[in-house]
C-alpha atoms as a PDB file:
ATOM      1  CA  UNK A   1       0.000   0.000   0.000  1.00  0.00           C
ATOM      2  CA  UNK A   2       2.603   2.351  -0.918  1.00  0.00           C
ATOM      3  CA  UNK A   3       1.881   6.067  -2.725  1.00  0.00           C
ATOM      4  CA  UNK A   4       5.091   7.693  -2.766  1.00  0.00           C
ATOM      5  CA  UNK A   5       5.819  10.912  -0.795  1.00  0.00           C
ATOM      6  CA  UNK A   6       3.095  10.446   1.422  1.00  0.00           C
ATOM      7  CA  UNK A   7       3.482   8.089   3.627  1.00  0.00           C
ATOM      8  CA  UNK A   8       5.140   7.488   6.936  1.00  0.00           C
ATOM      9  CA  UNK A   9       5.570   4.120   8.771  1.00  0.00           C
ATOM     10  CA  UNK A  10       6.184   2.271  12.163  1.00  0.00           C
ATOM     11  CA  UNK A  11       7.619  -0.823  13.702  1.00  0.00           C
ATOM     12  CA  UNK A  12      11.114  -2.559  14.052  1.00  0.00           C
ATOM     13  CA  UNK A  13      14.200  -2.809  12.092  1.00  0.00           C
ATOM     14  CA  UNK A  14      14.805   0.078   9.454  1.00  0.00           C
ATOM     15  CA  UNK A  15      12.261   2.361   7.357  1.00  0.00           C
ATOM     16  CA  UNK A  16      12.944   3.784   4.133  1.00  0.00           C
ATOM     17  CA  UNK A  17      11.868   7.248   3.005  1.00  0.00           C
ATOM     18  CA  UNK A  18       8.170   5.839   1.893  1.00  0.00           C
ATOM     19  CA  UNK A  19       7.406   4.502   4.936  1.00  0.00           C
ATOM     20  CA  UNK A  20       7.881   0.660   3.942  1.00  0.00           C
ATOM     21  CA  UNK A  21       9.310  -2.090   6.837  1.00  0.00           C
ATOM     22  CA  UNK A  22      12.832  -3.554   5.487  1.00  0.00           C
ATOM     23  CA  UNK A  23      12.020  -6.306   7.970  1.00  0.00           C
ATOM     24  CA  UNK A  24       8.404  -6.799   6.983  1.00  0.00           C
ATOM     25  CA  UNK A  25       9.169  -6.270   2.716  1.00  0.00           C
ATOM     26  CA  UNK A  26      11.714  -9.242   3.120  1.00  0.00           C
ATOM     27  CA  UNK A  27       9.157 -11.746   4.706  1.00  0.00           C
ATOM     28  CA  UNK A  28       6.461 -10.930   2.335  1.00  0.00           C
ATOM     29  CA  UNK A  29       6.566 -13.644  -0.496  1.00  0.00           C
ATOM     30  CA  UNK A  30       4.722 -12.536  -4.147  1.00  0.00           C
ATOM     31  CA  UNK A  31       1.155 -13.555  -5.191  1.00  0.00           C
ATOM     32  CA  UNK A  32       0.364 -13.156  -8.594  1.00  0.00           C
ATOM     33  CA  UNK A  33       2.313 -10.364  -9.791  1.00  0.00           C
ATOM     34  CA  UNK A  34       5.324 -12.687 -11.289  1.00  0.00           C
ATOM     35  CA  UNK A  35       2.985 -14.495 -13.524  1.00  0.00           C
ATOM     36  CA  UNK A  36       1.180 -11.093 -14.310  1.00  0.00           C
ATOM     37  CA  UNK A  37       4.199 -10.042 -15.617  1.00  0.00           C
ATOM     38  CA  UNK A  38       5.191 -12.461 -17.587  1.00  0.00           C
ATOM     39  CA  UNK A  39       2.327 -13.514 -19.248  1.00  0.00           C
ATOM     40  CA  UNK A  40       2.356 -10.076 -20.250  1.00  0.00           C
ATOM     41  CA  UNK A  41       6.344  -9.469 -21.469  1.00  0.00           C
ATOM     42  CA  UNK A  42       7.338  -9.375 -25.122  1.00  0.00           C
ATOM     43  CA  UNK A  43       8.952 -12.822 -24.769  1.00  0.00           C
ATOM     44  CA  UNK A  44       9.624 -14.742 -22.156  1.00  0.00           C
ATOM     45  CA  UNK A  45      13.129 -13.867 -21.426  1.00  0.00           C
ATOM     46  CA  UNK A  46      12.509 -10.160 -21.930  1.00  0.00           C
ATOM     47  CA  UNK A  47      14.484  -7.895 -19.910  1.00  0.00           C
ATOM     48  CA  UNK A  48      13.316  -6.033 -17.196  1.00  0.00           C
ATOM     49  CA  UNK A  49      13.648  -2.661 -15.263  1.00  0.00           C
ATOM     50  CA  UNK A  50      12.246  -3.153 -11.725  1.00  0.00           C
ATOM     51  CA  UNK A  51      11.047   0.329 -10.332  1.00  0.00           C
ATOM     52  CA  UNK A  52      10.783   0.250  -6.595  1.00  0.00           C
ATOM     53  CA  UNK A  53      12.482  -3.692  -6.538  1.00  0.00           C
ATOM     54  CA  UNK A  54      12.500  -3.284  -2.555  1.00  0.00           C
ATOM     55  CA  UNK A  55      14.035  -6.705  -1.121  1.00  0.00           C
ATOM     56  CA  UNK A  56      12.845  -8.401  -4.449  1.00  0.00           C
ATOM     57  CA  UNK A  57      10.228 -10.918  -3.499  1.00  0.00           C
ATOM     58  CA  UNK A  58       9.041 -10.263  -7.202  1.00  0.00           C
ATOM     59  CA  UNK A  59      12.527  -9.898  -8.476  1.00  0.00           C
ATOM     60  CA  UNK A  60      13.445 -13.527  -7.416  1.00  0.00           C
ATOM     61  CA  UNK A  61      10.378 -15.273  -9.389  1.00  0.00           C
ATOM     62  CA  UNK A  62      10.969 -13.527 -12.551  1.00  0.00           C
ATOM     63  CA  UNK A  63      14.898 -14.395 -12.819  1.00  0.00           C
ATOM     64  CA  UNK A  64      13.912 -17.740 -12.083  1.00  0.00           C
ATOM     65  CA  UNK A  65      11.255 -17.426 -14.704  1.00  0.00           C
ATOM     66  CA  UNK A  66      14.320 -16.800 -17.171  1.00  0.00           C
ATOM     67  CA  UNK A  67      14.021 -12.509 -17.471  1.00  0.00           C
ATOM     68  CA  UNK A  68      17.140 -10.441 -16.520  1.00  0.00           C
ATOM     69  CA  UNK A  69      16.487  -7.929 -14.084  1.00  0.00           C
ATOM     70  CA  UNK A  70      18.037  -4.935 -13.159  1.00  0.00           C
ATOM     71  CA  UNK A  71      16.512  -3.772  -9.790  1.00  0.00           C
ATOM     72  CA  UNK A  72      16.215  -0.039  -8.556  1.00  0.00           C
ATOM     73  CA  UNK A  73      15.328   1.266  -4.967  1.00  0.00           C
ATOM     74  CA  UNK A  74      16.024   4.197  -3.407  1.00  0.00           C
ATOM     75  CA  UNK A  75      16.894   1.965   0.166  1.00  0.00           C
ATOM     76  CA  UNK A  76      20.099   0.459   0.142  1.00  0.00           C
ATOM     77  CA  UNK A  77      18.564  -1.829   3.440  1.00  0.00           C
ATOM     78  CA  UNK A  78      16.081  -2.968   0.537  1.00  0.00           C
ATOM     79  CA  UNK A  79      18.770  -3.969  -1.734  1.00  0.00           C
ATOM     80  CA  UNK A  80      21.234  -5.418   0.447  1.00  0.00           C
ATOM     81  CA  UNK A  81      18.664  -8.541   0.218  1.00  0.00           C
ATOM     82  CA  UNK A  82      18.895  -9.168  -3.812  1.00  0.00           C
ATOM     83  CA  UNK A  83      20.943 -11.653  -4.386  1.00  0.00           C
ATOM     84  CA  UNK A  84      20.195 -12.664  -7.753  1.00  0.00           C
ATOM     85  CA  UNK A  85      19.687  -9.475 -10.054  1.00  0.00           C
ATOM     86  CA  UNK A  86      21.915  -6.559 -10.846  1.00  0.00           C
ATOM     87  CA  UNK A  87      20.803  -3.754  -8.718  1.00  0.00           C
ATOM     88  CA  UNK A  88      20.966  -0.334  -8.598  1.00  0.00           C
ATOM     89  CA  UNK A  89      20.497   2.236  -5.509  1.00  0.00           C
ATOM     90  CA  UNK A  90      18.262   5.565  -6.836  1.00  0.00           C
ATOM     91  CA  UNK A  91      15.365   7.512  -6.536  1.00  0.00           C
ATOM     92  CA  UNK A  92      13.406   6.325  -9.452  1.00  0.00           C
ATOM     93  CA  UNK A  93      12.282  10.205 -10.545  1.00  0.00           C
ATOM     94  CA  UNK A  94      16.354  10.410 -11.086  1.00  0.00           C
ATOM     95  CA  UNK A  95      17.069   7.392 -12.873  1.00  0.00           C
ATOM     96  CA  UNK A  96      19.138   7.949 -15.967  1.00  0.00           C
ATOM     97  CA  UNK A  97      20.654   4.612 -17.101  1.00  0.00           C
ATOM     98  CA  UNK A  98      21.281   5.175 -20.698  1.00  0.00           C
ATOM     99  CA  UNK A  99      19.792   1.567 -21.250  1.00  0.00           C
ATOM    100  CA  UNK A 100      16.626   0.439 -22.933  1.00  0.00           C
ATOM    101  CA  UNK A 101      15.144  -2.377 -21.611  1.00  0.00           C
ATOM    102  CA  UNK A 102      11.756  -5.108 -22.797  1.00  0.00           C
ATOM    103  CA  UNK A 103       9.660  -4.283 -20.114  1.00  0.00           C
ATOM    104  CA  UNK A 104      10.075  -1.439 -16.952  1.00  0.00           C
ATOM    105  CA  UNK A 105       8.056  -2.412 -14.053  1.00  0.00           C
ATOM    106  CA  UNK A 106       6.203   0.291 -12.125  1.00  0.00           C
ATOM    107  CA  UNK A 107       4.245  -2.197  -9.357  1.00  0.00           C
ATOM    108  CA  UNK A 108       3.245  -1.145  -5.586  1.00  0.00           C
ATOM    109  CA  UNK A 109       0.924   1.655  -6.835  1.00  0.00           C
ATOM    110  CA  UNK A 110       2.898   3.923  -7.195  1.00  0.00           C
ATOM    111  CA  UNK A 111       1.276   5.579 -10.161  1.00  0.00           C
ATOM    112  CA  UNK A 112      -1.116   6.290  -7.800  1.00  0.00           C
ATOM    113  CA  UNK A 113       0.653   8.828  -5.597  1.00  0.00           C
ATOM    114  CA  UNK A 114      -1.712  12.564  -5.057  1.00  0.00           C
ATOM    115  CA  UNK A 115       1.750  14.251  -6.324  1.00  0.00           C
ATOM    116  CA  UNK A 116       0.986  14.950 -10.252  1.00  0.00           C
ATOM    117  CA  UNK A 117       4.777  16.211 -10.545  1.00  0.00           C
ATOM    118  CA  UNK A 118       5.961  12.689  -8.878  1.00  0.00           C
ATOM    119  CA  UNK A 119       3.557  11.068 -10.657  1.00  0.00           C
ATOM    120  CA  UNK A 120       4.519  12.761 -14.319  1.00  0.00           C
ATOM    121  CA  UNK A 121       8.466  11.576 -13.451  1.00  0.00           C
ATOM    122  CA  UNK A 122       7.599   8.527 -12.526  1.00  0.00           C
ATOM    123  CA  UNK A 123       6.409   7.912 -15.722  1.00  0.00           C
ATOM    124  CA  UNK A 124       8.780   9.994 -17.677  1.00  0.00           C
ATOM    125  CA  UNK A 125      11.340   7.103 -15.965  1.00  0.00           C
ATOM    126  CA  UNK A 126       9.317   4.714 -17.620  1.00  0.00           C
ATOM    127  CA  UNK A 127       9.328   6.170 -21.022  1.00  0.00           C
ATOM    128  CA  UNK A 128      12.905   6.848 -21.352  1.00  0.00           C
ATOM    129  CA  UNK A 129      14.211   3.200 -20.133  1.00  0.00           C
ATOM    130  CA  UNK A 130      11.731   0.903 -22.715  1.00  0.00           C
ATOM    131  CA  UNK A 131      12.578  -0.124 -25.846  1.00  0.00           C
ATOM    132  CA  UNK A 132      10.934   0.855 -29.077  1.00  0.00           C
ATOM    133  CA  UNK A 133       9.079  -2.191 -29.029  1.00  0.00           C
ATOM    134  CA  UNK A 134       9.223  -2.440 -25.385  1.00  0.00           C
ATOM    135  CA  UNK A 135       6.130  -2.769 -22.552  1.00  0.00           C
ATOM    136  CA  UNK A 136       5.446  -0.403 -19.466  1.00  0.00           C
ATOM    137  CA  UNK A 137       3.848  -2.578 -16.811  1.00  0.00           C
ATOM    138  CA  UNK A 138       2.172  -0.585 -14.157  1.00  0.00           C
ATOM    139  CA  UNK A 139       0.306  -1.589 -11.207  1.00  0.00           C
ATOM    140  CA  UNK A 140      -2.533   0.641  -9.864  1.00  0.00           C
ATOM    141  CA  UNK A 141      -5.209   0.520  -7.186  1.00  0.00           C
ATOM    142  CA  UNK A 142      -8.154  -0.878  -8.616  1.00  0.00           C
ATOM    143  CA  UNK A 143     -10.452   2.242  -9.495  1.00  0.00           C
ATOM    144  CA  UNK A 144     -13.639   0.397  -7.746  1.00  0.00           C
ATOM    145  CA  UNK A 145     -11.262   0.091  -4.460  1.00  0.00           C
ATOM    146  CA  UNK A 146     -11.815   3.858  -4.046  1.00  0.00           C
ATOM    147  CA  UNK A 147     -15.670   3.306  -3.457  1.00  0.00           C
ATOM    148  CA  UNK A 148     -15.612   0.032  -1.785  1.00  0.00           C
ATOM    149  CA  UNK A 149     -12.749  -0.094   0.172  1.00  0.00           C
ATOM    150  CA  UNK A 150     -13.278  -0.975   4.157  1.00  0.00           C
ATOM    151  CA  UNK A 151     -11.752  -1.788   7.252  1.00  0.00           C
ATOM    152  CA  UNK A 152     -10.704  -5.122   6.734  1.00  0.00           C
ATOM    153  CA  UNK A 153      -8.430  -7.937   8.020  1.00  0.00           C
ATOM    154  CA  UNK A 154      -7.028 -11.252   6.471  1.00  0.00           C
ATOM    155  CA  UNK A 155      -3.773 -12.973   6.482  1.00  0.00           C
ATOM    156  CA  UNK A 156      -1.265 -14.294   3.815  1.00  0.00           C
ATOM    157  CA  UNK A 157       1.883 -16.350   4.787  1.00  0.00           C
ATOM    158  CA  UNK A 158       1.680 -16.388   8.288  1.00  0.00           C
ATOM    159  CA  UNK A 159       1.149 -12.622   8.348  1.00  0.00           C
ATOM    160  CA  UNK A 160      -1.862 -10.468   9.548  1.00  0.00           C
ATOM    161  CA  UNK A 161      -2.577  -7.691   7.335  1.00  0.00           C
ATOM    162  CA  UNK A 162      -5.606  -4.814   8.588  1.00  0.00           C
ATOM    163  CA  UNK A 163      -6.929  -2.108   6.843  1.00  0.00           C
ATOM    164  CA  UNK A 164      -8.164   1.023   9.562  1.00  0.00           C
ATOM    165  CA  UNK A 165      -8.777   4.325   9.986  1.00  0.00           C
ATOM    166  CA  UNK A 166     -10.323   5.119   6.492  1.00  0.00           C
ATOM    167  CA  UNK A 167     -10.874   8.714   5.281  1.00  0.00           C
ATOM    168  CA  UNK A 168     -11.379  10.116   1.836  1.00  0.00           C
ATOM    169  CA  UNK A 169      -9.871  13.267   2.566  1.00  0.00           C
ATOM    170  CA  UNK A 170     -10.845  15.086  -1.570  1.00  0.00           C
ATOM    171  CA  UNK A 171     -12.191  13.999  -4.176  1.00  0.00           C
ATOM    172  CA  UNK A 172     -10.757  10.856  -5.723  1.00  0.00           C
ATOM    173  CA  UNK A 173      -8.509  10.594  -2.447  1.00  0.00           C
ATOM    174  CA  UNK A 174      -8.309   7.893   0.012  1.00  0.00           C
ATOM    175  CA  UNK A 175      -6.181   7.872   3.497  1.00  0.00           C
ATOM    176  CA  UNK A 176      -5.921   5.218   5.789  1.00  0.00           C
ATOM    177  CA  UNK A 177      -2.952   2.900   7.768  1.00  0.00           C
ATOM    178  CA  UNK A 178      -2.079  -0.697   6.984  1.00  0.00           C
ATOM    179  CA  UNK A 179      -1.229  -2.691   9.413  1.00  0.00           C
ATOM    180  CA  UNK A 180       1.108  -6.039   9.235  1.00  0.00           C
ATOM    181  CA  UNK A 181       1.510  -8.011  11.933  1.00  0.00           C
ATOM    182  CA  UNK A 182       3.978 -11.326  12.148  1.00  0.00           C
ATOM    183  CA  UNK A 183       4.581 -12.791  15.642  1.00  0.00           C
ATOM    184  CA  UNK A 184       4.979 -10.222  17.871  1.00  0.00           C
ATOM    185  CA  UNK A 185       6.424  -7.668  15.466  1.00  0.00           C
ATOM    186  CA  UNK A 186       3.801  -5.182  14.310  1.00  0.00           C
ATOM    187  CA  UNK A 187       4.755  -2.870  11.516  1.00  0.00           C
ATOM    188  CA  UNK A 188       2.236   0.486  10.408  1.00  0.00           C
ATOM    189  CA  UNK A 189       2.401   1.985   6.912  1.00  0.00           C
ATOM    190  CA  UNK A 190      -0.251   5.487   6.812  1.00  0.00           C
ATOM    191  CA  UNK A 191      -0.384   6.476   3.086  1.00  0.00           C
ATOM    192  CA  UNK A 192      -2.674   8.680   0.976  1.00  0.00           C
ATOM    193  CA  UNK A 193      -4.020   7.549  -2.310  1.00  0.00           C
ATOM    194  CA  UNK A 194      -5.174   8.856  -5.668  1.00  0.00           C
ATOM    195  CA  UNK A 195      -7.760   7.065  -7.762  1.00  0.00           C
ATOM    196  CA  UNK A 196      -6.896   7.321 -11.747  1.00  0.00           C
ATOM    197  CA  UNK A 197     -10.213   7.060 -13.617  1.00  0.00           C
ATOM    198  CA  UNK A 198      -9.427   6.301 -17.624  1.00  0.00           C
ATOM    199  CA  UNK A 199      -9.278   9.722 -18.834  1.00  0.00           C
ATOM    200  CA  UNK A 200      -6.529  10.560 -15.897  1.00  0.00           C
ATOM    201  CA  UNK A 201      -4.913   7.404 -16.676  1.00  0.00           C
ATOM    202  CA  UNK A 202      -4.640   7.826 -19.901  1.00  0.00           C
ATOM    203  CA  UNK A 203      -3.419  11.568 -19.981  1.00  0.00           C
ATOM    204  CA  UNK A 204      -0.747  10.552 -17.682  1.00  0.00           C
ATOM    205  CA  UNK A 205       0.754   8.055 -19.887  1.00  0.00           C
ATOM    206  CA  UNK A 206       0.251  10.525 -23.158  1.00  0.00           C
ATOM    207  CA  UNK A 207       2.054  13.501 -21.291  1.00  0.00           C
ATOM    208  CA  UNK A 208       5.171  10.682 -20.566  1.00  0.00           C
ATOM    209  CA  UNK A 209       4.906   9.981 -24.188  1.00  0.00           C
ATOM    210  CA  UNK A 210       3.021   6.436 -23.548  1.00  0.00           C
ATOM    211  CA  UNK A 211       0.029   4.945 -24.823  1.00  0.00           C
ATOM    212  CA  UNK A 212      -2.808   2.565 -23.017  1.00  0.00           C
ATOM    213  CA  UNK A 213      -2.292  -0.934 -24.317  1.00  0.00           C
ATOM    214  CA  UNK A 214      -4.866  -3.125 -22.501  1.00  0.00           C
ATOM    215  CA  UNK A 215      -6.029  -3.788 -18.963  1.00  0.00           C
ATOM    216  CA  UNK A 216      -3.908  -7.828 -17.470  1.00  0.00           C
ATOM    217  CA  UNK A 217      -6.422  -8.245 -14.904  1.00  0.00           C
ATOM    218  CA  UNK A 218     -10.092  -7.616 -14.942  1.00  0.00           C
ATOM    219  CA  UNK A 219     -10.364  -5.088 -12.076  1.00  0.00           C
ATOM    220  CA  UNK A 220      -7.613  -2.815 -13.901  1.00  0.00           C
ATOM    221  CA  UNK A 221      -5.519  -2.745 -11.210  1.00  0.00           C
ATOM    222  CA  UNK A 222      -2.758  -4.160 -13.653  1.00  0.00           C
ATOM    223  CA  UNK A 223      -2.045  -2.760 -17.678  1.00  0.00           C
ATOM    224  CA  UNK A 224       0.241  -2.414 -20.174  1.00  0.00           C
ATOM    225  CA  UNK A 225       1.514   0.757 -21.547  1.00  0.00           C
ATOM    226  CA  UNK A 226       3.537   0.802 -24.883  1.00  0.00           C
ATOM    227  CA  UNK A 227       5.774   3.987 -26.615  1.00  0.00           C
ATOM    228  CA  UNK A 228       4.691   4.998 -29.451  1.00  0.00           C
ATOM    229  CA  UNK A 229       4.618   2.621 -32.677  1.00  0.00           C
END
């Protein structure tokens, strides 16, 4: 639940910049988002540009999938746990590799910060690092989230994740803290949200010089952007 630049966590061990849990990032294994991605590549040993690769629990699956992966994070306490990809230490908004690359990988909505500047670079990032014939995968919360989005509490792998203290603070903005809990460690991420209807979405991607390929999943929360052909 991370929207970049505005959000602030809590809990044990060290926390980067964007409020996210070293210790918490590098017990988290990935769902679905490895076969998301490459179901969705240009072939399947494309290369990729991670954006945001934190302590690569997606980074892993896709090298073992067979795609080269360069990961980028702004925490070196992130990347200190990638073993198995080149990495690189930045702010993502800076990123300058001189390198084109099959797919760049903007997960962890963070398309959907309320900053349009951060936002605009973010994507700008994404623009200038894909090849001609390239793919832009982005992650975003799904837009129907916004509307039906509650306090809530589950668990995945041994962890306890809650949803409180919901607000919608402006229009098409949504506030609250997640919670993660694993033993008796208890880690607190507080972030603020922007919904992207189509039109935003798709405005966003032309100013970065990017086009809307298709939705990957039906709820929209993943897509494909491409340069232009």
């Amino acid at each position: 639940m991370d929207s970049r630049g505005t959000s602030h966590g809590t809990g044990p061990g060290v926390i980067t910049p964007d409020g996210c849990a070293v210790e918490f990032y590098a017990l988290l294994p990935p769902r679905d988002e490895p076969g998301i991605i490459h179901a969705a590549a240009p072939s399947p040993r494309a290369s990729i540009l991670e954006l945001g690769a934190g302590t690569g629990r997606v980074t892993r699956a896709l090298v073992e999938m067979g795609h080269p992966v360069v990961a980028v994070d702004e925490s070196p306490e992130m990347l200190a746990h990638i073993r198995d990809a080149e990495t690189v230490c930045a702010r993502i908004e800076d990123l300058a590799l001189g390198r084109r690359f099959d797919v760049v990988l903007l997960a962890s909505h963070l398309i959907n910060t309320p900053d349009e500047p951060t936002r605009a670079a973010l994507l700008e990032t994404c623009a200038r690092h894909v090849s001609g014939h390239g793919r832009v995968i982005i992650q975003q919360h799904a837009p129907g989230w916004f509307d039906s989005a509650t306090e809530t509490e589950n668990q995945f792998a041994g962890i306890t994740f809650r949803l409180r203290d919901l607000s919608r603070p402006g229009p098409d903005l949504l506030s609250a803290t997640a919670e993660y809990q694993a033993g008796d460690r208890l880690w607190t991420q507080a972030f603020t949200t922007a919904r992207l209807d189509e039109p935003a979405l798709r405005a966003a991607l032309t100013a970065a010089g990017l086009g809307l390929d298709r939705y990957l999943t039906d709820d929209r929360q993943w897509l494909r952007a491409v340069p232009p052909r």
